[in-house]
PDB file of N, CA and C in Angstrom:
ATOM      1  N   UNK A   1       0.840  -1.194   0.000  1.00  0.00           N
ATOM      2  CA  UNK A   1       0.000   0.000   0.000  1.00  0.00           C
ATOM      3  C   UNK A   1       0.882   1.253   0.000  1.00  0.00           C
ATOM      4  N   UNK A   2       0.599   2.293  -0.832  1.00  0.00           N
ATOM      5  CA  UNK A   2       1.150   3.214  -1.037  1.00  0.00           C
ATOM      6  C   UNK A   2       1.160   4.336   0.132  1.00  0.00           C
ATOM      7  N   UNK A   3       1.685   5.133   0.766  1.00  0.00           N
ATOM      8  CA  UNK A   3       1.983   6.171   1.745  1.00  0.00           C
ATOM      9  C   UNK A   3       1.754   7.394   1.213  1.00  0.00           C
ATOM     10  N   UNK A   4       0.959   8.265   1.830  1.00  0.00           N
ATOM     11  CA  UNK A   4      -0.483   9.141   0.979  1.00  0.00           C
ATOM     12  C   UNK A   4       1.049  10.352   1.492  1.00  0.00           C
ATOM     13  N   UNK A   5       1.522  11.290   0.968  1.00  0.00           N
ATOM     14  CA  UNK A   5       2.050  12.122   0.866  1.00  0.00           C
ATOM     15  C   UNK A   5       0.945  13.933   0.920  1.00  0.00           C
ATOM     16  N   UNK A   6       1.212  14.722   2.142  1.00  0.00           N
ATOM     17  CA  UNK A   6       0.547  15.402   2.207  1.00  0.00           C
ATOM     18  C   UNK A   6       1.560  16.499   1.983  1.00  0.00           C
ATOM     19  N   UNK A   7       0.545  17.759   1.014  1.00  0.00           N
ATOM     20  CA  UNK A   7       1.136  18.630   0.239  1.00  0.00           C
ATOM     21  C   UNK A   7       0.804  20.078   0.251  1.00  0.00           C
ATOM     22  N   UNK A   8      -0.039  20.118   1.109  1.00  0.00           N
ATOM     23  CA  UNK A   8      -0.947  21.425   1.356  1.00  0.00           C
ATOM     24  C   UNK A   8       0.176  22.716   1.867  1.00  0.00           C
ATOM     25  N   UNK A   9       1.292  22.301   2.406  1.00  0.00           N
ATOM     26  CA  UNK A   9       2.479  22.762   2.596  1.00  0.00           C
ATOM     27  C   UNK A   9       2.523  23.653   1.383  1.00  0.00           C
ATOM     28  N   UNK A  10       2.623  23.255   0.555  1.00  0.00           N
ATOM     29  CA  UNK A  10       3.089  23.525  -0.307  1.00  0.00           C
ATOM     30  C   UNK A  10       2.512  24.426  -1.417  1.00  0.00           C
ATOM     31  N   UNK A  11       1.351  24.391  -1.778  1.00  0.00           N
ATOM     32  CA  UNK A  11       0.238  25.039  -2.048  1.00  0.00           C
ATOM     33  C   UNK A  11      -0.643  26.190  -1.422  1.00  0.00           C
ATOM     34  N   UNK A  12      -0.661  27.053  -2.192  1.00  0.00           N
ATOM     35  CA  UNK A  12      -1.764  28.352  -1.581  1.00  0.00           C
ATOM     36  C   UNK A  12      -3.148  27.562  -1.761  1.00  0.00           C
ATOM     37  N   UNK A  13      -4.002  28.871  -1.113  1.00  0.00           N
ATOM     38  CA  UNK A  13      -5.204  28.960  -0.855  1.00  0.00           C
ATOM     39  C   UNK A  13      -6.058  28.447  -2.374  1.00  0.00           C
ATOM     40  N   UNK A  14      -5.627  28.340  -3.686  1.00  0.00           N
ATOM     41  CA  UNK A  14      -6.280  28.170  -4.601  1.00  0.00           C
ATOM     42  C   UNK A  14      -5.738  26.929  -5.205  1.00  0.00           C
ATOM     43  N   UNK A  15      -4.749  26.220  -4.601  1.00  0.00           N
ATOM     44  CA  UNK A  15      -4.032  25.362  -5.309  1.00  0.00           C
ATOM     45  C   UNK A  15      -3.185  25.320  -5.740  1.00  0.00           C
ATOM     46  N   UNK A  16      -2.545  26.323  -6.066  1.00  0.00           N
ATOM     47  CA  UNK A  16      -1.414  26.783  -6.742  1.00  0.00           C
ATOM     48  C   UNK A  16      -0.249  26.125  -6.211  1.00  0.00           C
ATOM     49  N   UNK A  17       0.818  25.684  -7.126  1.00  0.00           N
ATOM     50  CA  UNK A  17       1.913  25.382  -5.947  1.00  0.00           C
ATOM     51  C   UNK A  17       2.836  26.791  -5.740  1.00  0.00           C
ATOM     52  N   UNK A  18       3.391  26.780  -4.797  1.00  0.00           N
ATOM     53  CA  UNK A  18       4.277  28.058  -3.859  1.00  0.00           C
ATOM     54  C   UNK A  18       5.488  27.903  -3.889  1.00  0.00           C
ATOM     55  N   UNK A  19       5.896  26.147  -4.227  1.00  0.00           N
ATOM     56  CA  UNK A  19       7.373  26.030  -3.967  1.00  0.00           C
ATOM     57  C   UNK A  19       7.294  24.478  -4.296  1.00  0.00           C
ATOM     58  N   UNK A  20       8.457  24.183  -4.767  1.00  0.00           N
ATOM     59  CA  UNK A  20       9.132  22.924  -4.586  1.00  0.00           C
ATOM     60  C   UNK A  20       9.437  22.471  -3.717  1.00  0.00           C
ATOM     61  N   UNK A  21       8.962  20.919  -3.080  1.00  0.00           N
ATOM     62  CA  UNK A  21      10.067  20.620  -1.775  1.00  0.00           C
ATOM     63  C   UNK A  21      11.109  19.753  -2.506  1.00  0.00           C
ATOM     64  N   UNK A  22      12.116  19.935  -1.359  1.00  0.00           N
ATOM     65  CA  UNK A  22      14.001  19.394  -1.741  1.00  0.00           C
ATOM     66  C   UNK A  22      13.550  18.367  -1.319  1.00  0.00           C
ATOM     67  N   UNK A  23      12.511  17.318  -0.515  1.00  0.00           N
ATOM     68  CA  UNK A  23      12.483  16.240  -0.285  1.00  0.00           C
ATOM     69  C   UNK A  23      12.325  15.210  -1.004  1.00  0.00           C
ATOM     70  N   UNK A  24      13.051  14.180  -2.096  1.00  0.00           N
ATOM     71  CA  UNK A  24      12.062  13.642  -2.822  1.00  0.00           C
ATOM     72  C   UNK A  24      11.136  12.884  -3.240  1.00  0.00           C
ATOM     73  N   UNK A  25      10.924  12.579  -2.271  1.00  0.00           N
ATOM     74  CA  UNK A  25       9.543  11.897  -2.127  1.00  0.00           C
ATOM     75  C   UNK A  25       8.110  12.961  -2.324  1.00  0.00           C
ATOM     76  N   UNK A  26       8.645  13.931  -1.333  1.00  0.00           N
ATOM     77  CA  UNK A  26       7.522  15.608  -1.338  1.00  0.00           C
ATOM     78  C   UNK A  26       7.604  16.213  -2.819  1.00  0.00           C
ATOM     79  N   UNK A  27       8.130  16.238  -3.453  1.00  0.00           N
ATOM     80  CA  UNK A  27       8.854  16.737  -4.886  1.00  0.00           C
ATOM     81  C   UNK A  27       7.806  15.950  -5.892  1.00  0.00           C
ATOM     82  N   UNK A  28       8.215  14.628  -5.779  1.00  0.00           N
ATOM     83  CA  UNK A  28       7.532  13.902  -6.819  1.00  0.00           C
ATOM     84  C   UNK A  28       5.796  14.086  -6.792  1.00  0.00           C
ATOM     85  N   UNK A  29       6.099  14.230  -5.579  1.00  0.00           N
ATOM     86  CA  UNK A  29       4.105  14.380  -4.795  1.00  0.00           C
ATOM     87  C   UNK A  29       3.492  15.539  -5.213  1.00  0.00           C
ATOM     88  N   UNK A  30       4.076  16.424  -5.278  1.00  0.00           N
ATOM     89  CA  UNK A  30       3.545  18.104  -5.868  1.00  0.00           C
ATOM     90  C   UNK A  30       3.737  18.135  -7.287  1.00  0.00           C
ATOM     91  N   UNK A  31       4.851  17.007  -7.709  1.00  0.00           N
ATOM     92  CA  UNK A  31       4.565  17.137  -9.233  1.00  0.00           C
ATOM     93  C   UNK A  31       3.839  16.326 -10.017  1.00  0.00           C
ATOM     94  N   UNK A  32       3.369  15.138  -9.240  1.00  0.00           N
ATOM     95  CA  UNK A  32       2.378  14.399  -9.455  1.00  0.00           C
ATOM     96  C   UNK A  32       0.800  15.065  -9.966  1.00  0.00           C
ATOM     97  N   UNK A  33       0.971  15.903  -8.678  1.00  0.00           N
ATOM     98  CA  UNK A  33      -0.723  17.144  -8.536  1.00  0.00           C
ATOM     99  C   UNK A  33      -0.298  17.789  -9.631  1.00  0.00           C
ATOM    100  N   UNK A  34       0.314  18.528 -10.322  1.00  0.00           N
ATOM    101  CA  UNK A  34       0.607  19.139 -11.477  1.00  0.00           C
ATOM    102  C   UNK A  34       0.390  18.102 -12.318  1.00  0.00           C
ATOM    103  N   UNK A  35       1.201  17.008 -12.960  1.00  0.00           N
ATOM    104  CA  UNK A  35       0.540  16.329 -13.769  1.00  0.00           C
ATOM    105  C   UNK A  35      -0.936  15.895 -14.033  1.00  0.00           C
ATOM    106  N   UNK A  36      -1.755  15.844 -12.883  1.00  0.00           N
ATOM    107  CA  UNK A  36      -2.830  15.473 -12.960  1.00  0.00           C
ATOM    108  C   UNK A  36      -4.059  16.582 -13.693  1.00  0.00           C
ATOM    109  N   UNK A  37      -2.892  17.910 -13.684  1.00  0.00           N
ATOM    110  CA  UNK A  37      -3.874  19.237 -14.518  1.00  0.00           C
ATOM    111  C   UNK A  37      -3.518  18.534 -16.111  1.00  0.00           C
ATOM    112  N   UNK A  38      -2.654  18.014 -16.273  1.00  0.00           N
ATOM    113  CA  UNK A  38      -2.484  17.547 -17.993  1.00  0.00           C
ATOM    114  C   UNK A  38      -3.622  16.484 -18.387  1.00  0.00           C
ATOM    115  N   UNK A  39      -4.726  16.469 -19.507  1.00  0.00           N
ATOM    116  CA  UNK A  39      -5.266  15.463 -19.348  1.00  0.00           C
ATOM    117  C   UNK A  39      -4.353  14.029 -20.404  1.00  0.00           C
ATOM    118  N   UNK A  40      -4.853  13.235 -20.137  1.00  0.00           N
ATOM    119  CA  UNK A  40      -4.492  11.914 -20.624  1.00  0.00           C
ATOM    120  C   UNK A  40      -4.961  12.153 -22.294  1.00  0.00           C
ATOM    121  N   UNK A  41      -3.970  11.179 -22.599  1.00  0.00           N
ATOM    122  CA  UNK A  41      -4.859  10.669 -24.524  1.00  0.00           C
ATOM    123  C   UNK A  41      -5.013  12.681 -24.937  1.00  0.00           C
ATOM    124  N   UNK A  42      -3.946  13.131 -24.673  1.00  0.00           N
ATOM    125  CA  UNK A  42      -3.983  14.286 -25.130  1.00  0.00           C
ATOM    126  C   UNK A  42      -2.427  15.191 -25.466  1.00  0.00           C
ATOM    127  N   UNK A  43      -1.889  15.296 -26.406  1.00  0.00           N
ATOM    128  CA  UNK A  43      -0.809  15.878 -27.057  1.00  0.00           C
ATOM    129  C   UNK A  43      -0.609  17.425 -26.474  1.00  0.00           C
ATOM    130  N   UNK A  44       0.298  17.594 -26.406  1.00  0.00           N
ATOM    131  CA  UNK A  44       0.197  19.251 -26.277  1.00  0.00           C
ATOM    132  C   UNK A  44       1.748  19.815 -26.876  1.00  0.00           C
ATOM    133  N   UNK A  45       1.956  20.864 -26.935  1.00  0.00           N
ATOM    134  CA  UNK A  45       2.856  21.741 -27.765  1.00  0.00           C
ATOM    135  C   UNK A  45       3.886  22.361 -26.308  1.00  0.00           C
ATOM    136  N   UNK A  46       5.027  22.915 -26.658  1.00  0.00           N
ATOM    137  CA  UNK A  46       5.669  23.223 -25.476  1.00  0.00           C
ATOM    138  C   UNK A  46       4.807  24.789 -25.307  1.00  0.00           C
ATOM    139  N   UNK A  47       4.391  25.700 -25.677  1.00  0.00           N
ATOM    140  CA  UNK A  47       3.602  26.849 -25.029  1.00  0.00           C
ATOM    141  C   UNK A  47       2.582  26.365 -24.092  1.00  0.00           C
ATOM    142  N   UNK A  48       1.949  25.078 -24.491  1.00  0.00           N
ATOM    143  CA  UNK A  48       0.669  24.743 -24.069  1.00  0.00           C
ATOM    144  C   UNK A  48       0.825  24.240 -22.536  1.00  0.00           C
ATOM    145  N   UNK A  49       2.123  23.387 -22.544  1.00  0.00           N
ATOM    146  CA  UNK A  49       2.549  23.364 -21.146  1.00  0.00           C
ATOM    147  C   UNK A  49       3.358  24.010 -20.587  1.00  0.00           C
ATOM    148  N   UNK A  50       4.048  24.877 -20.850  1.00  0.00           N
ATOM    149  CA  UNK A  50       4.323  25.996 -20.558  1.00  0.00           C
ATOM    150  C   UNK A  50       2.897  26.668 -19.954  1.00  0.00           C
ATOM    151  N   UNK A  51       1.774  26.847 -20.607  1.00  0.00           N
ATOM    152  CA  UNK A  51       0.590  27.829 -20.169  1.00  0.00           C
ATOM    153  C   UNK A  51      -0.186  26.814 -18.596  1.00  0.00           C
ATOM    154  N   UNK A  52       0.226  25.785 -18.693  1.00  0.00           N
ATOM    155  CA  UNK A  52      -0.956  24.829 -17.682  1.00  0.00           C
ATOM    156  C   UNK A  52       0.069  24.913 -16.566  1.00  0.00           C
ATOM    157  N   UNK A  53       1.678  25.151 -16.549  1.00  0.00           N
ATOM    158  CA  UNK A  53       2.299  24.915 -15.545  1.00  0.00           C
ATOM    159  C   UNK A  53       2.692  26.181 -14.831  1.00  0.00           C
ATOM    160  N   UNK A  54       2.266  27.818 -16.002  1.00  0.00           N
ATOM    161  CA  UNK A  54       2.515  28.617 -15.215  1.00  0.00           C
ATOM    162  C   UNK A  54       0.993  29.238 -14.605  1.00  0.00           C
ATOM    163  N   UNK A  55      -0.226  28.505 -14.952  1.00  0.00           N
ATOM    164  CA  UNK A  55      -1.164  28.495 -14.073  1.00  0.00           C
ATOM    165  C   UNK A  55      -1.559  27.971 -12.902  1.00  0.00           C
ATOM    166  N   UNK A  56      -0.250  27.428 -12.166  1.00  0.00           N
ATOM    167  CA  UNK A  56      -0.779  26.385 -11.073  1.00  0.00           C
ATOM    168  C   UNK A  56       0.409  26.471 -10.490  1.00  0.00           C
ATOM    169  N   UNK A  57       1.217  27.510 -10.283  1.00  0.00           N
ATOM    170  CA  UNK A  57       2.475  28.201  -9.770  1.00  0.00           C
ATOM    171  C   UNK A  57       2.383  29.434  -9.480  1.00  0.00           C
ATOM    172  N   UNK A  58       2.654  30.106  -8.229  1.00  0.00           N
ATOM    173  CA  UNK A  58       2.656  31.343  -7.993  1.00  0.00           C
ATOM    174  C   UNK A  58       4.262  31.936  -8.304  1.00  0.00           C
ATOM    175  N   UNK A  59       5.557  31.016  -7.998  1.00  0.00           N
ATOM    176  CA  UNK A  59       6.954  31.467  -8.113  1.00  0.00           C
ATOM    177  C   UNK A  59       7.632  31.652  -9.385  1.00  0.00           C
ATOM    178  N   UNK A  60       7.046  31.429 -10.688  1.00  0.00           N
ATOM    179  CA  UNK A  60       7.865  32.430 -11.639  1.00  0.00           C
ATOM    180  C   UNK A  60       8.490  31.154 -12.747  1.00  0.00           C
ATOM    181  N   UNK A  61       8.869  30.286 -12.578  1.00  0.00           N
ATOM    182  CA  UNK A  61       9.386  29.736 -13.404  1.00  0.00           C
ATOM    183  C   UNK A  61       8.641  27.617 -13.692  1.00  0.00           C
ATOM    184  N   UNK A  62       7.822  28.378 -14.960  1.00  0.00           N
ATOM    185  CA  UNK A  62       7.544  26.968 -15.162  1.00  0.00           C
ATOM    186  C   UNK A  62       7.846  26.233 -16.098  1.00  0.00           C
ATOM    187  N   UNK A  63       9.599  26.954 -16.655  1.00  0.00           N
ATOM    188  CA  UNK A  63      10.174  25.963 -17.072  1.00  0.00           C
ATOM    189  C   UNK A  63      10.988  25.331 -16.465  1.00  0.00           C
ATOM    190  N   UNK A  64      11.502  25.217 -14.915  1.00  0.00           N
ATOM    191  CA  UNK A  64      11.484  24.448 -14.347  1.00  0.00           C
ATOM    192  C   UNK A  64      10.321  23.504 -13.644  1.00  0.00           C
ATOM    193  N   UNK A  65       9.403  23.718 -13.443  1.00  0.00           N
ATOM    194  CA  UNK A  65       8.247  22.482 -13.429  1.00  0.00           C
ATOM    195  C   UNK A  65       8.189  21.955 -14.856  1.00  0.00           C
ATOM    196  N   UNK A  66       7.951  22.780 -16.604  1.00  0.00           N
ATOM    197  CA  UNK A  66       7.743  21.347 -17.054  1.00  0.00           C
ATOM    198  C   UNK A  66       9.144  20.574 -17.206  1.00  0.00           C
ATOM    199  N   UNK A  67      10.791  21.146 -16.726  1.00  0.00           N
ATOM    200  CA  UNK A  67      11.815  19.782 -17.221  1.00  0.00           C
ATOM    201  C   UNK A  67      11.495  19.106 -15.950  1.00  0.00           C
ATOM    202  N   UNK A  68      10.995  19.593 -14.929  1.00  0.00           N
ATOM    203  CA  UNK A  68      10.718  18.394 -13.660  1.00  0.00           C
ATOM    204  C   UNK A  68       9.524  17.418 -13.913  1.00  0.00           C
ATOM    205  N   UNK A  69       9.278  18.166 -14.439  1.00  0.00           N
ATOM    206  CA  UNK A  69       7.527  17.119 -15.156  1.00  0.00           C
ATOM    207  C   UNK A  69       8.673  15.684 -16.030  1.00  0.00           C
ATOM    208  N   UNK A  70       9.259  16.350 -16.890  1.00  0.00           N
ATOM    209  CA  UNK A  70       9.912  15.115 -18.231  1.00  0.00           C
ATOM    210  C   UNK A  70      10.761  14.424 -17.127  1.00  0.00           C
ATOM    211  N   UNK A  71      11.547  15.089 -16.301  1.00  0.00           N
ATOM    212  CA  UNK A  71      12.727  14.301 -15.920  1.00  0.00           C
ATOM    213  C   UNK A  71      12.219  13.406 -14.791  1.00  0.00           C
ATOM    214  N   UNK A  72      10.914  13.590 -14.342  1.00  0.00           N
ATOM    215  CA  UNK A  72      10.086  12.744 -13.218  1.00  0.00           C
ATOM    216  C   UNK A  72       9.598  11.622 -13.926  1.00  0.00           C
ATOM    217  N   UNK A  73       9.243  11.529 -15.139  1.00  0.00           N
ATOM    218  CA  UNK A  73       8.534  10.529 -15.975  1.00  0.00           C
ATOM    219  C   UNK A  73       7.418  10.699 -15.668  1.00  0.00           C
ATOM    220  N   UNK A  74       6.153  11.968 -15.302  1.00  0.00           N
ATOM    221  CA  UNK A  74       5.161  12.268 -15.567  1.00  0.00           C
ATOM    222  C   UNK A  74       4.719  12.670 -16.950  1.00  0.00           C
ATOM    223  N   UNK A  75       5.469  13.384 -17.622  1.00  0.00           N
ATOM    224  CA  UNK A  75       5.351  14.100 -18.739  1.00  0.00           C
ATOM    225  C   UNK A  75       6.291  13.407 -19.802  1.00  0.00           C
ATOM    226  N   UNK A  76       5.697  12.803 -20.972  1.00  0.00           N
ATOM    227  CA  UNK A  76       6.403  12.885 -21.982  1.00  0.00           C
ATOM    228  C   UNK A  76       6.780  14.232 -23.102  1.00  0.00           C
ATOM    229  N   UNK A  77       7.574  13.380 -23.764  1.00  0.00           N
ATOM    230  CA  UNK A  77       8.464  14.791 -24.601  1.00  0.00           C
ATOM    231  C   UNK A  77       9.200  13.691 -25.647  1.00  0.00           C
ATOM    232  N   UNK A  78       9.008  14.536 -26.867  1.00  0.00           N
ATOM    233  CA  UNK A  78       9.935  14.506 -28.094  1.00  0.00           C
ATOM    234  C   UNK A  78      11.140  14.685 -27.725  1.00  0.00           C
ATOM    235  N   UNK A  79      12.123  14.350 -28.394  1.00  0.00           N
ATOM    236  CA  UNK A  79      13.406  14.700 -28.039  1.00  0.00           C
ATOM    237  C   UNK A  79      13.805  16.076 -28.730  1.00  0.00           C
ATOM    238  N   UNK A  80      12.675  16.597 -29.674  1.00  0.00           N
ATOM    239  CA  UNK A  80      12.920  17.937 -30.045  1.00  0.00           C
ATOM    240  C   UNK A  80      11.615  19.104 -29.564  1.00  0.00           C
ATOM    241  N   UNK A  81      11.206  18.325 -28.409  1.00  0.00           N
ATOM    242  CA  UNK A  81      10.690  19.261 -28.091  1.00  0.00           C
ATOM    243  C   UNK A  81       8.893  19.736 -28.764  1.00  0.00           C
ATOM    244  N   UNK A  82       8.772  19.199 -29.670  1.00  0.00           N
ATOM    245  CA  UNK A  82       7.757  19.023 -30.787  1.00  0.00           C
ATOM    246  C   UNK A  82       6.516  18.489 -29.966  1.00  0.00           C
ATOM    247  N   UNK A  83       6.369  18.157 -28.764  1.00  0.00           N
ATOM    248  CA  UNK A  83       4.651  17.019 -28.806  1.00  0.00           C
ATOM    249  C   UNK A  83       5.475  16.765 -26.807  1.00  0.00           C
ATOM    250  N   UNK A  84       4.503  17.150 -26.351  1.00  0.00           N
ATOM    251  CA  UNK A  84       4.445  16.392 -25.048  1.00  0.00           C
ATOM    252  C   UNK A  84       3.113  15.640 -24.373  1.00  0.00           C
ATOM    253  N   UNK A  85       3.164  14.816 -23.812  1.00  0.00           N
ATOM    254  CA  UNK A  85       2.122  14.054 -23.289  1.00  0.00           C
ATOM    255  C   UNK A  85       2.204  13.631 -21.870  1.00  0.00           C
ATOM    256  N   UNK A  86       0.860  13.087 -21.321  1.00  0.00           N
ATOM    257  CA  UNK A  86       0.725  12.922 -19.927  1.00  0.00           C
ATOM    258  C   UNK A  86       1.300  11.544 -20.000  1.00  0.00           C
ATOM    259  N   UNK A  87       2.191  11.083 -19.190  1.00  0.00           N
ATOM    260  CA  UNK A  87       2.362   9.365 -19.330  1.00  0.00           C
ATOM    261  C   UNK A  87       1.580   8.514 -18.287  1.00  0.00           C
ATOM    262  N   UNK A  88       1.105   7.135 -19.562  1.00  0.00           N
ATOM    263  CA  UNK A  88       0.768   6.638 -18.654  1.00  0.00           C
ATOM    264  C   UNK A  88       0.624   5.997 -17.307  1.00  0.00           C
ATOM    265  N   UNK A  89       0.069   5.548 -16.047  1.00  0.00           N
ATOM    266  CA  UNK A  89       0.060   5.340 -14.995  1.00  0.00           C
ATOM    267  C   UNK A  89       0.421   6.276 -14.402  1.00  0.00           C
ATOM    268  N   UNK A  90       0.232   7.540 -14.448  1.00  0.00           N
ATOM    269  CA  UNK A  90       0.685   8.665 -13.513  1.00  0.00           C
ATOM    270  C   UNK A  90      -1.077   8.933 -13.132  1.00  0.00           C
ATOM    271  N   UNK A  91      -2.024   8.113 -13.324  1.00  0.00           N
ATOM    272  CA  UNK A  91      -3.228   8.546 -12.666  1.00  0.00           C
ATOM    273  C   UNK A  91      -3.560   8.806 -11.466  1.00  0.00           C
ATOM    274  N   UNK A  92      -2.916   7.818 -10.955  1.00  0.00           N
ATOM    275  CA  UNK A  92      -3.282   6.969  -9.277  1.00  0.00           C
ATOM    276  C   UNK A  92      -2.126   7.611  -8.504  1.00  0.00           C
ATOM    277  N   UNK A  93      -1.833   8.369  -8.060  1.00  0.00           N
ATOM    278  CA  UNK A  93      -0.641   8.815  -7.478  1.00  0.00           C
ATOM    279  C   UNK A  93      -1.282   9.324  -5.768  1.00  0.00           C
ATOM    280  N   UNK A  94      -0.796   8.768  -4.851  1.00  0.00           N
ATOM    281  CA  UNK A  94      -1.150   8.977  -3.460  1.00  0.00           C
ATOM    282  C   UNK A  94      -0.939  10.227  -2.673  1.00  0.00           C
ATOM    283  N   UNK A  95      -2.120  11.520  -3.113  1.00  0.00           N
ATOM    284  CA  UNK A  95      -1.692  12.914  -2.850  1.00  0.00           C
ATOM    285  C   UNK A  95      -2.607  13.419  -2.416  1.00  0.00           C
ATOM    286  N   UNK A  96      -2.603  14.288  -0.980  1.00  0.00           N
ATOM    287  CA  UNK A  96      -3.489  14.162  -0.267  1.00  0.00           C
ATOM    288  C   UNK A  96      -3.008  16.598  -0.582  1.00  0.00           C
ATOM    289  N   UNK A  97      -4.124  16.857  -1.125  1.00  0.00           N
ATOM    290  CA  UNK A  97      -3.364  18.401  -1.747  1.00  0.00           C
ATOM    291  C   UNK A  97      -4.262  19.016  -0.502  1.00  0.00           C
ATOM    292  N   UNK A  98      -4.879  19.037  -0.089  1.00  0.00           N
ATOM    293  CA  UNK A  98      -6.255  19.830   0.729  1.00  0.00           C
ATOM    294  C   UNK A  98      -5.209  21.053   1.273  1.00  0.00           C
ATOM    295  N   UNK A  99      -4.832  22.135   1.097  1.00  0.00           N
ATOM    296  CA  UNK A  99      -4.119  23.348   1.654  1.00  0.00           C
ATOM    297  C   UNK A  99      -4.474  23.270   3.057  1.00  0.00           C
ATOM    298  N   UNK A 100      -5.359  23.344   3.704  1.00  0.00           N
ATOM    299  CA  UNK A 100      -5.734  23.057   5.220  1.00  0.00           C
ATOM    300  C   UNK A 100      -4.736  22.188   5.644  1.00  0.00           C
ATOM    301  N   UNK A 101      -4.206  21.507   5.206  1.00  0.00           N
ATOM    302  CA  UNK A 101      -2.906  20.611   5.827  1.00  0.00           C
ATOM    303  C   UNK A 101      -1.634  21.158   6.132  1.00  0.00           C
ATOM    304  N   UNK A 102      -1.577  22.551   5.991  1.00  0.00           N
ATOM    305  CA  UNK A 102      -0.565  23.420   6.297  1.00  0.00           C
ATOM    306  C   UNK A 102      -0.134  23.297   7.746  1.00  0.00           C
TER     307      UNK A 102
END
């Protein structure tokens, strides 16, 4: 059984994430909740995630969330950059986001 990782830490009042944690277990868990804004069986362009990752970030840079997205194996990617996708089995991920958990 998987160990529910709580993240509300980490997240404002709307969801947004606020910060990265250095932990990585906490890391993978907040980028998990970000992947889960990508839908499945759906292609996207690098602006496009670029646009979904700097909506769900208050700190400024979401081109570091999407190479943490590729280099986590949430997010696929072309090797030129051309087509990214949600990968599969990143559905089920044990993330407990409720901000009240602060």
């Amino acid at each position: 059984m998987e160990k529910t990782v709580r993240i509300g830490q980490f997240l404002d009042g709307e969801g947004r994430i606020i910060q990265l944690p250095k932990k990585h277990g906490a890391r993978v868990a907040v980028l998990s909740y970000l992947a889960e804004k990508f839908s499945s069986n759906t292609e996207y362009n690098e602006r496009q995630v670029n646009d979904i990752c700097d909506s769900w970030h208050t700190f400024g840079d979401f081109c570091l969330l999407r190479r943490e997205l590729v280099d986590n194996g949430l997010l696929g990617r072309e090797p030129n950059g051309s087509r990214y996708w949600r990968e599969a089995g990143t559905d089920d991920a044990a993330v407990d986001s409720d901000p009240a958990d602060q």
